[in-house]
N, C-alpha and C. Protein backbone atom coordinates (compact mmCIF):
# COMPACT_ATOMS: atom_id res chain seq x y z
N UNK A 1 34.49 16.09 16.91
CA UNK A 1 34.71 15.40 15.67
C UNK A 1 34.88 13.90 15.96
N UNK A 2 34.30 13.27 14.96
CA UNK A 2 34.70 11.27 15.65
C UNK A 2 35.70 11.11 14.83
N UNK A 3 36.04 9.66 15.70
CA UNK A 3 37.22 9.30 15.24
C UNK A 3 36.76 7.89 14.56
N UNK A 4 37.76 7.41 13.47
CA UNK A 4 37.45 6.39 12.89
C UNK A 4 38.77 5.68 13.10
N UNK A 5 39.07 4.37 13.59
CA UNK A 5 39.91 3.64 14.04
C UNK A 5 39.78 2.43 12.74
N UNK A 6 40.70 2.11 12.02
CA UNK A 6 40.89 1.23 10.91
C UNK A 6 41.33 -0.09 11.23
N UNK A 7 42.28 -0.18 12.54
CA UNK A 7 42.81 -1.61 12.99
C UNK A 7 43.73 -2.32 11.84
N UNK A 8 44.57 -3.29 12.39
CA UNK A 8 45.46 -4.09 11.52
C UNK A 8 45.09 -4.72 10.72
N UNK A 9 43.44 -4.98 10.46
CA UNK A 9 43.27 -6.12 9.50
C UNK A 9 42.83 -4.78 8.29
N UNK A 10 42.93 -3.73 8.51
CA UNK A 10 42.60 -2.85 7.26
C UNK A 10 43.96 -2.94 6.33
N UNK A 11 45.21 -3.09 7.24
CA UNK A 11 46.11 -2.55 5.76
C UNK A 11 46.62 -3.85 5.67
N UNK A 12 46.05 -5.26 6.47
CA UNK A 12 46.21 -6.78 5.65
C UNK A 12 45.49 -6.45 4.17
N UNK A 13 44.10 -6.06 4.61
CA UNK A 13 43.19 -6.00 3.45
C UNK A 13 43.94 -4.97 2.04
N UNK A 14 44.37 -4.13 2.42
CA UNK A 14 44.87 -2.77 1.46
C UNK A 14 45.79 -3.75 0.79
N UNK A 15 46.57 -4.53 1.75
CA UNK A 15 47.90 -5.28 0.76
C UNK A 15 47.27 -6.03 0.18
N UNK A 16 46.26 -6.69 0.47
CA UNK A 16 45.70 -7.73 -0.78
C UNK A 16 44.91 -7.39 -1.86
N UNK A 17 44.39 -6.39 -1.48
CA UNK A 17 43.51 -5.56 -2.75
C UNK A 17 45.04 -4.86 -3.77
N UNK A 18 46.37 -4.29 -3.09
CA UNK A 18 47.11 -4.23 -4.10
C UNK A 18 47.28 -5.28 -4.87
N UNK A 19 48.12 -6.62 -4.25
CA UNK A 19 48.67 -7.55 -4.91
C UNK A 19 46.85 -8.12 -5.82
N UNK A 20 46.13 -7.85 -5.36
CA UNK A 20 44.86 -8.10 -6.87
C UNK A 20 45.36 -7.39 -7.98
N UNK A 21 45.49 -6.11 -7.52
CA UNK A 21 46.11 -5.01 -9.08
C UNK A 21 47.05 -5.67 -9.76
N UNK A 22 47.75 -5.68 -9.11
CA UNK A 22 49.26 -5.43 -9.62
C UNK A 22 49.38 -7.37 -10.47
N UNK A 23 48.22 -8.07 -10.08
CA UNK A 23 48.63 -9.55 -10.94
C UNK A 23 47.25 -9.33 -11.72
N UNK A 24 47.07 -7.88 -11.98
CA UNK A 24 45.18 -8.30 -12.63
C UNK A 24 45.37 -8.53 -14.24
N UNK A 25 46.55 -8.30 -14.85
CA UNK A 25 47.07 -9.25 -16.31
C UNK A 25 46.83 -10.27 -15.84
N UNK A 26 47.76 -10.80 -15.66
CA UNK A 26 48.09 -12.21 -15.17
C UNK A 26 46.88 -12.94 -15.26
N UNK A 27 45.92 -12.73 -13.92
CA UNK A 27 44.70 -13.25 -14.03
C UNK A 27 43.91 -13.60 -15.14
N UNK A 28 43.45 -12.04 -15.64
CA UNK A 28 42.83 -11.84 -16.59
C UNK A 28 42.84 -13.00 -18.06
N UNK A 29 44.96 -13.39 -18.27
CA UNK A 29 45.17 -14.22 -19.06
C UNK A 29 44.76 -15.99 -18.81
N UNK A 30 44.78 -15.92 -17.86
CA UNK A 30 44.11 -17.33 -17.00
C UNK A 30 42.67 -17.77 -17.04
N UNK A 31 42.11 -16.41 -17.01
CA UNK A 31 40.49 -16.57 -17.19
C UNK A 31 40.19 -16.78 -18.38
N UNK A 32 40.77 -15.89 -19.07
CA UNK A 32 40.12 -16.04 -20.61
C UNK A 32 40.81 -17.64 -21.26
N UNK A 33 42.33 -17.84 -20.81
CA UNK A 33 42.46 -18.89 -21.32
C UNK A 33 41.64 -20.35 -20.84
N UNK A 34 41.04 -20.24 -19.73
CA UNK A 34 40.25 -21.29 -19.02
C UNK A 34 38.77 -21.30 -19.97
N UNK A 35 38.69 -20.35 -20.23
CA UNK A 35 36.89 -20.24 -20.96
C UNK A 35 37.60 -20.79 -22.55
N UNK A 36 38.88 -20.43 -22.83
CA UNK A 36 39.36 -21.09 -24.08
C UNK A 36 39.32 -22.76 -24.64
N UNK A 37 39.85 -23.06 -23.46
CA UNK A 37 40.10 -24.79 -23.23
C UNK A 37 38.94 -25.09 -23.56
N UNK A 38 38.21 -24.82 -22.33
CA UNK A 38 36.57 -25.07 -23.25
C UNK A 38 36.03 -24.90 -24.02
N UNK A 39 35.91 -23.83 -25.09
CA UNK A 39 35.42 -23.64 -26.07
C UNK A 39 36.45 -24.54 -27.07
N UNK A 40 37.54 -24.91 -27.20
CA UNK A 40 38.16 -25.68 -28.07
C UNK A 40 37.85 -27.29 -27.85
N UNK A 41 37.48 -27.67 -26.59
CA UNK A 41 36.80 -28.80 -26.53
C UNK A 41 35.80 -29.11 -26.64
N UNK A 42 34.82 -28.44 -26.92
CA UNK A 42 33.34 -28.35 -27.96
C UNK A 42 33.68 -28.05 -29.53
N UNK A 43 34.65 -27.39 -29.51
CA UNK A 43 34.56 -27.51 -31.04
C UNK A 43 35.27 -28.52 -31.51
N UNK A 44 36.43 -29.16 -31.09
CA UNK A 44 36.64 -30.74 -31.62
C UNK A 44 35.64 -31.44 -31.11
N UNK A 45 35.13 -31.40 -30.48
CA UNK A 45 33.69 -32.48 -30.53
C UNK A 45 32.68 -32.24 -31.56
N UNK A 46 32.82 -31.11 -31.80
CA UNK A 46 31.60 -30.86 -33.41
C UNK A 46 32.58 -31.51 -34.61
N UNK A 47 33.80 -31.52 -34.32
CA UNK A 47 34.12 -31.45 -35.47
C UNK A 47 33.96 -33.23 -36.01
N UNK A 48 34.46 -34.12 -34.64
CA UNK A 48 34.21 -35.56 -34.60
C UNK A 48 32.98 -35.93 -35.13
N UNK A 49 31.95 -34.79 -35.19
CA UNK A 49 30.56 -35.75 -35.35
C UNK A 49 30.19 -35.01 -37.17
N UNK A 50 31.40 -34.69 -37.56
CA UNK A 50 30.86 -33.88 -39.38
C UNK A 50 30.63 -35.93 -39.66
N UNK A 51 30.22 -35.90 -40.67
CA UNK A 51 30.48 -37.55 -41.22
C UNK A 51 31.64 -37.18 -42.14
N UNK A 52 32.21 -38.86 -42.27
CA UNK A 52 32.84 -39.17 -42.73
C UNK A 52 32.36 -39.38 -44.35
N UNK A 53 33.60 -39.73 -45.66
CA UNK A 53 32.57 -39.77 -46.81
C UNK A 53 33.70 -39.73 -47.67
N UNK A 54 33.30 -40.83 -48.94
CA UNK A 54 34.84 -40.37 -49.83
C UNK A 54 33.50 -39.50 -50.82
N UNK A 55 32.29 -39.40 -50.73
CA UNK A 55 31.05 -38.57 -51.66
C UNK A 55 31.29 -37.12 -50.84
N UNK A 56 31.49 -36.17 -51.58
CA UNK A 56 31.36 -34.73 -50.72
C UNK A 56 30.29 -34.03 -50.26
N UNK A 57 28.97 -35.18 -50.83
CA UNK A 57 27.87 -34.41 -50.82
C UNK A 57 27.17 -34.94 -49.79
N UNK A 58 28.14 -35.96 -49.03
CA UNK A 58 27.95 -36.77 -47.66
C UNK A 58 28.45 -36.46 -46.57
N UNK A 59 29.69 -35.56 -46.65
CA UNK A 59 30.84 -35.28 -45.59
C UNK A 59 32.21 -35.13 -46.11
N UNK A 60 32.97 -35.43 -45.15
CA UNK A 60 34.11 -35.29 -45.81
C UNK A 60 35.31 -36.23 -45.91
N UNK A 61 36.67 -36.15 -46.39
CA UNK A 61 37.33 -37.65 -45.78
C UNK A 61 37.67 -37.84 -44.78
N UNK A 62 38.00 -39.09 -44.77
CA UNK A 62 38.97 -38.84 -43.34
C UNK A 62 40.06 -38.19 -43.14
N UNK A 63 40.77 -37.93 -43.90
CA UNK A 63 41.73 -37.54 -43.97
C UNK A 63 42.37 -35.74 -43.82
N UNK A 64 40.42 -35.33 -44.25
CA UNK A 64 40.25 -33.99 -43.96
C UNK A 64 40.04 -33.55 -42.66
N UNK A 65 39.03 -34.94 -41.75
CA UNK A 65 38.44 -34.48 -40.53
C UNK A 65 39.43 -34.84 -39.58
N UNK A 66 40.34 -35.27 -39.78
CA UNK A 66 41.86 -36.15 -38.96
C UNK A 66 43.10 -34.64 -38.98
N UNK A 67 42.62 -33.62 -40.36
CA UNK A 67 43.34 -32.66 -40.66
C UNK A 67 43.04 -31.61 -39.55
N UNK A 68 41.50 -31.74 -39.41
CA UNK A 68 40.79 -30.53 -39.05
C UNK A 68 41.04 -30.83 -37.42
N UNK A 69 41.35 -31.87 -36.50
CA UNK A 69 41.14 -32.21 -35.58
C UNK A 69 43.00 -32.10 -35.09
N UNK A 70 43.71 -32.55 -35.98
CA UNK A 70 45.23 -32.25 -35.62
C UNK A 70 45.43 -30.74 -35.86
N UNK A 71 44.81 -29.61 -36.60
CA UNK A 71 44.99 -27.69 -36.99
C UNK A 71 44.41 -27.39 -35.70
N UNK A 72 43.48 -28.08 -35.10
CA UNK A 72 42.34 -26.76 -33.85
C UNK A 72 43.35 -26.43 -33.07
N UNK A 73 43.03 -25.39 -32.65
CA UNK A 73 43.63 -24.51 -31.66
C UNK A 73 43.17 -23.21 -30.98
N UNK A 74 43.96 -23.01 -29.89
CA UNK A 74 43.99 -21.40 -29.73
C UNK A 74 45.26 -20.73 -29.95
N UNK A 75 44.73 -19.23 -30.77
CA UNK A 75 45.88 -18.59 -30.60
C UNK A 75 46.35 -17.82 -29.60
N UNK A 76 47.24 -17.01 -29.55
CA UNK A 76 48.08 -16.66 -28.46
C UNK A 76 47.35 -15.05 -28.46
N UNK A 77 47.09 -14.70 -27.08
CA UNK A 77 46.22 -13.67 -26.70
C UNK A 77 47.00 -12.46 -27.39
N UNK A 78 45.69 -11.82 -28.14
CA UNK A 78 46.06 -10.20 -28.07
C UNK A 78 45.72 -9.08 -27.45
N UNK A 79 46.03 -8.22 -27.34
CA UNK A 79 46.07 -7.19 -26.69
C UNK A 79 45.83 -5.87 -27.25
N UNK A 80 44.45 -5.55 -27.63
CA UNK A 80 44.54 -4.02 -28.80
C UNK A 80 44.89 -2.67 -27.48
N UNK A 81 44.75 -1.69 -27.89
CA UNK A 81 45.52 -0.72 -28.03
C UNK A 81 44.39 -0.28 -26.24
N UNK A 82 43.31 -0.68 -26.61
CA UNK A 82 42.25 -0.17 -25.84
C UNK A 82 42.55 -0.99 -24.67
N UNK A 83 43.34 -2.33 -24.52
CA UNK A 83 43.29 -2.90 -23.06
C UNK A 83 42.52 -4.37 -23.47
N UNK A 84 41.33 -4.16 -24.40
CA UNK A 84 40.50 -5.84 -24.57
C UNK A 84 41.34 -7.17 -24.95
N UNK A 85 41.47 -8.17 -24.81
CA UNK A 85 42.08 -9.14 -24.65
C UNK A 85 41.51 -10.26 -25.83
N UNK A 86 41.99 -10.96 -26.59
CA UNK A 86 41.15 -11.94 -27.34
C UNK A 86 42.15 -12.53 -27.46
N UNK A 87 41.24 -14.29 -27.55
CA UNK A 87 41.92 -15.20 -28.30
C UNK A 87 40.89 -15.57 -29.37
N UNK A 88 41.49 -16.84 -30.25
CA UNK A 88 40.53 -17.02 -31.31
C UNK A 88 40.72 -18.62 -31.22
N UNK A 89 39.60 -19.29 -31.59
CA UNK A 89 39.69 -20.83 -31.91
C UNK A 89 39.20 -21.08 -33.03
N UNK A 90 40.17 -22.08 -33.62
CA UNK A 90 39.94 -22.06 -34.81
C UNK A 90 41.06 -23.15 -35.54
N UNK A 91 40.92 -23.88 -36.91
CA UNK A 91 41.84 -24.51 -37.16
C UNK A 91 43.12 -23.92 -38.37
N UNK A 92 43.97 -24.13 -38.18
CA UNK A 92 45.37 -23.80 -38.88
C UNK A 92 46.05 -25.03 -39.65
N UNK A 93 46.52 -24.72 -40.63
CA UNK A 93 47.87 -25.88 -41.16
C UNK A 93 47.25 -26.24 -42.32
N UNK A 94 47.73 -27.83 -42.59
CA UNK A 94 47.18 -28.39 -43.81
C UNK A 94 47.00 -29.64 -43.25
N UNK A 95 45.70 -30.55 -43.90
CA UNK A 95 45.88 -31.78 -44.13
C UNK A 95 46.60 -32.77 -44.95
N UNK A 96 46.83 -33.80 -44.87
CA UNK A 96 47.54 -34.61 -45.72
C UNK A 96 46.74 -35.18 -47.06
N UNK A 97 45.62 -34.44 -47.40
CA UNK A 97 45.57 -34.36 -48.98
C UNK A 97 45.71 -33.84 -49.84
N UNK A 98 46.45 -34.24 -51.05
CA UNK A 98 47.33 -33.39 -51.74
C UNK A 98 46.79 -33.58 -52.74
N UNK A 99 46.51 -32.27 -53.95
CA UNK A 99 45.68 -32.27 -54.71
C UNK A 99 46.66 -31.02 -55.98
N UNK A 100 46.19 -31.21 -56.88
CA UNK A 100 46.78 -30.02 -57.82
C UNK A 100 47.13 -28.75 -57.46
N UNK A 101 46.46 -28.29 -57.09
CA UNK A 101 45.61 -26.88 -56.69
C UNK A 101 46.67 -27.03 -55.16
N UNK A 102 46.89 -27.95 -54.52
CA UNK A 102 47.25 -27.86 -52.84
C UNK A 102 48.18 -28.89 -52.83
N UNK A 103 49.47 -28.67 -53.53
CA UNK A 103 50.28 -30.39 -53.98
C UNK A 103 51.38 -30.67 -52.19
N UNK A 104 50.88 -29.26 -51.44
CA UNK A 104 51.47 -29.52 -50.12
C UNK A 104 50.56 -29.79 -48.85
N UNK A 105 49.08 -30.13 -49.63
CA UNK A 105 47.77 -30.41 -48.59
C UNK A 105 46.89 -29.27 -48.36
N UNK A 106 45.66 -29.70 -48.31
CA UNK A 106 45.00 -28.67 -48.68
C UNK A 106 44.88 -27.76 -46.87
N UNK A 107 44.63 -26.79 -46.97
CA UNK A 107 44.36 -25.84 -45.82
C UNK A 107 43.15 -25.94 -45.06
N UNK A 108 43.48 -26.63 -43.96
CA UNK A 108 42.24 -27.03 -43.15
C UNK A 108 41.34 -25.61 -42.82
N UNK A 109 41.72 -24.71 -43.16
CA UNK A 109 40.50 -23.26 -42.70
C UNK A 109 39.64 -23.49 -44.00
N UNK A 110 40.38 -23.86 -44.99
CA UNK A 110 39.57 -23.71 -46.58
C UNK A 110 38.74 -25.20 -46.11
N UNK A 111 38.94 -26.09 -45.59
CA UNK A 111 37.48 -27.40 -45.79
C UNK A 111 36.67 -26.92 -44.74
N UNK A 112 37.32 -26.13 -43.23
CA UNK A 112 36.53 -25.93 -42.29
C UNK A 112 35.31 -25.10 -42.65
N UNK A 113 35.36 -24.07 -43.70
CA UNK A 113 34.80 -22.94 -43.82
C UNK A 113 33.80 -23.74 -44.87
N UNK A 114 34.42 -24.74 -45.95
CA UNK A 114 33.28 -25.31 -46.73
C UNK A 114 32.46 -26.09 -46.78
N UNK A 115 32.89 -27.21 -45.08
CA UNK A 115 31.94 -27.55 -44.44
C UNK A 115 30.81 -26.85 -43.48
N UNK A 116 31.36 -25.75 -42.89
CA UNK A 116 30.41 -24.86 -42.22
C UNK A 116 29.28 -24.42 -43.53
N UNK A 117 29.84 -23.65 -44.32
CA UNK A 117 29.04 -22.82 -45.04
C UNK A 117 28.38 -23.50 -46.30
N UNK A 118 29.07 -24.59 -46.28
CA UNK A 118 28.51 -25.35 -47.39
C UNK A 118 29.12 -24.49 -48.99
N UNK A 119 28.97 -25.90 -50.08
CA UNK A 119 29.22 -25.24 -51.44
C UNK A 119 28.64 -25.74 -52.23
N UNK A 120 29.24 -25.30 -53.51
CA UNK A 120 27.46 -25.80 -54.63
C UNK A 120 27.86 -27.24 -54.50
N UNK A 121 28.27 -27.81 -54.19
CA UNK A 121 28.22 -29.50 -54.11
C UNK A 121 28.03 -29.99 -52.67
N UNK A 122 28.05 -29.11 -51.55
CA UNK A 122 27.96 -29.83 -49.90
C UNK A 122 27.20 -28.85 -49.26
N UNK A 123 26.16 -29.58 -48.57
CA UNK A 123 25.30 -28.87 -47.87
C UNK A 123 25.80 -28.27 -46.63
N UNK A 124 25.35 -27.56 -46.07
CA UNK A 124 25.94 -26.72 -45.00
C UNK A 124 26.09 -27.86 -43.88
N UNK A 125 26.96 -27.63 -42.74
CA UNK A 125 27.27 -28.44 -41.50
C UNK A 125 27.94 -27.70 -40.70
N UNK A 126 26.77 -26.46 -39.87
CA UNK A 126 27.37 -25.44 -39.09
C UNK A 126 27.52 -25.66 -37.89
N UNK A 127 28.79 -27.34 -37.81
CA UNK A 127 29.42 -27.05 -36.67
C UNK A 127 30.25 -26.28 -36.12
N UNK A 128 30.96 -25.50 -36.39
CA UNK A 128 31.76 -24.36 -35.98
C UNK A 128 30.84 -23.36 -35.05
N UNK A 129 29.61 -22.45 -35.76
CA UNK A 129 28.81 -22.03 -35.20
C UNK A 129 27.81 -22.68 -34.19
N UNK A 130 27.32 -23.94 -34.39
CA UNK A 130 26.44 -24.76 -33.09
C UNK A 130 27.35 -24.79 -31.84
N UNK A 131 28.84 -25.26 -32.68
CA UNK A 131 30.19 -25.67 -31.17
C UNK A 131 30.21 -24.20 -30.23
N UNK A 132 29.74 -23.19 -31.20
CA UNK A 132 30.25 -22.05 -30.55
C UNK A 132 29.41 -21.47 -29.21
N UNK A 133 28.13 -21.47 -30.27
CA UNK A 133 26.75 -21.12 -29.55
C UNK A 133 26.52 -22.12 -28.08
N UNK A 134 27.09 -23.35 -28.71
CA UNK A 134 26.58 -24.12 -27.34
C UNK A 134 27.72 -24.11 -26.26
N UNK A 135 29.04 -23.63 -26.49
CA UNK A 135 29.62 -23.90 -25.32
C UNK A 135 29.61 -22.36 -24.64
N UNK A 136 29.04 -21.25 -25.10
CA UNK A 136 28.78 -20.33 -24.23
C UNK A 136 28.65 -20.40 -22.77
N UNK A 137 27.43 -20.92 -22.55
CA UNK A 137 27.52 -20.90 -20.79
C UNK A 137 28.38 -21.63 -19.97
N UNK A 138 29.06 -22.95 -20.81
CA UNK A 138 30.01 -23.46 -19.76
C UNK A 138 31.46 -22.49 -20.45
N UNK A 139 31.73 -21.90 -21.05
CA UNK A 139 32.87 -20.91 -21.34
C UNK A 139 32.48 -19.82 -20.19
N UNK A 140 31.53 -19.36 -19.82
CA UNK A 140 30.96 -18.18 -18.85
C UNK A 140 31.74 -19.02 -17.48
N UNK A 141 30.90 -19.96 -17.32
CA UNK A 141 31.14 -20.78 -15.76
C UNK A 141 32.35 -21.17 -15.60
N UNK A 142 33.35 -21.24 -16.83
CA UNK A 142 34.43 -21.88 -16.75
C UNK A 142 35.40 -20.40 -16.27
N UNK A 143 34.99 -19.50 -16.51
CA UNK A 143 35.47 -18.16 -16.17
C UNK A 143 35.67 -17.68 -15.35
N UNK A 144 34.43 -17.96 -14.68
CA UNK A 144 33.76 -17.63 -13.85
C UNK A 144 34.50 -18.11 -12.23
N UNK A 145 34.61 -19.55 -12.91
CA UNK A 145 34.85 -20.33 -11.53
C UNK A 145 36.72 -20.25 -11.38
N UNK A 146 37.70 -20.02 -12.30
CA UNK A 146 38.79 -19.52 -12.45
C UNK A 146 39.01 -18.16 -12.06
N UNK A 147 37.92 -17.36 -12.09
CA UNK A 147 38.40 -15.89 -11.64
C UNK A 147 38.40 -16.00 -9.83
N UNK A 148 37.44 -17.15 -9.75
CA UNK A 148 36.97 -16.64 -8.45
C UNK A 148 38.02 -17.64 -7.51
N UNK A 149 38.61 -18.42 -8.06
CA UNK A 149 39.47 -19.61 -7.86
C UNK A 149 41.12 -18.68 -7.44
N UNK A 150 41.26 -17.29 -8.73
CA UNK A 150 42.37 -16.37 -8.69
C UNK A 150 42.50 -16.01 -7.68
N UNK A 151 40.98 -15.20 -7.14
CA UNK A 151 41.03 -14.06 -6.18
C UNK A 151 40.96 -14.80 -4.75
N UNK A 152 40.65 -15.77 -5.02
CA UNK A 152 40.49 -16.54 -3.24
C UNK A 152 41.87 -16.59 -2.71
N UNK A 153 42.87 -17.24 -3.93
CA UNK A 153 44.46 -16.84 -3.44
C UNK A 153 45.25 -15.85 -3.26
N UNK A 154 44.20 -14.56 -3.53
CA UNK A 154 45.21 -13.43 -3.14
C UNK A 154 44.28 -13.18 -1.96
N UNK A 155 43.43 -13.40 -1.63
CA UNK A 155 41.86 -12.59 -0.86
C UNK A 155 41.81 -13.32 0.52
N UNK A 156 42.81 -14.63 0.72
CA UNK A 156 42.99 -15.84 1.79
C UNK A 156 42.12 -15.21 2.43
């Protein structure tokens, strides 16, 4: 019968393939939040280039796109039931125009959504969706290069 001899650098290796497990949350929240950063810094850059306009059928005010640029964010990761992980980017709060209808500022998701999608008075301006589509591959690489950035420090 042969023998198979494993040597000391096998259970260096075993301990580092544990300590991978045992921080693979951890990680996991690092990666996705690294592909986050990026995708939120393409989408305030779409959002800088909507125009400006006190005409709605030009853009929007300033005061909306100053709204929309102080709400962006990410939210705080969830966790469904199955193990998948998400965050979302996107803008929250109000701007500082105050209107009948919004006498505490109107809700930057409500101009974000009516500049994306447009309304019977403003033509569509699907930066939300272009910001999204285009920062794909550097959200991939940004992942990418953080996961592999993780494992080199447990993997020395």
């Amino acid at each position: 019968m042969a023998k198979f001899y494993l040597g000391k650098g096998f259970d260096e290796y075993l301990s580092q393939i544990e300590d991978l497990a045992n921080q693979s949350d951890e990680i996991a929240g690092k990666v996705i939040y690294s592909g986050a950063k990026v995708a939120i810094r393409k989408f305030t850059d779409a959002i800088k280039t909507i125009p400006e306009s006190n005409n709605p059928h030009n853009g929007i005010l300033p005061e909306q796109k100053q709204g929309l640029l102080d709400g962006a964010g990410i939210t705080k990761m969830e966790i469904n039931s199955g193990g998948t992980r998400n965050v979302k980017i996107g803008v929250s709060g109000c701007n500082n125009v105050l209107t009948k209808n919004f006498p505490k500022g109107q809700p930057n998701v409500l101009i974000a959504r009516a500049v994306n999608s447009g309304t019977s008075i403003r033509p569509k301006n699907r930066f939300s969706d272009t910001s999204m589509k285009n920062a794909e591959g550097d959200v991939v690489t940004a992942m990418q290069n953080r996961l592999d950035d993780e494992i080199s420090k447990i993997m020395k």
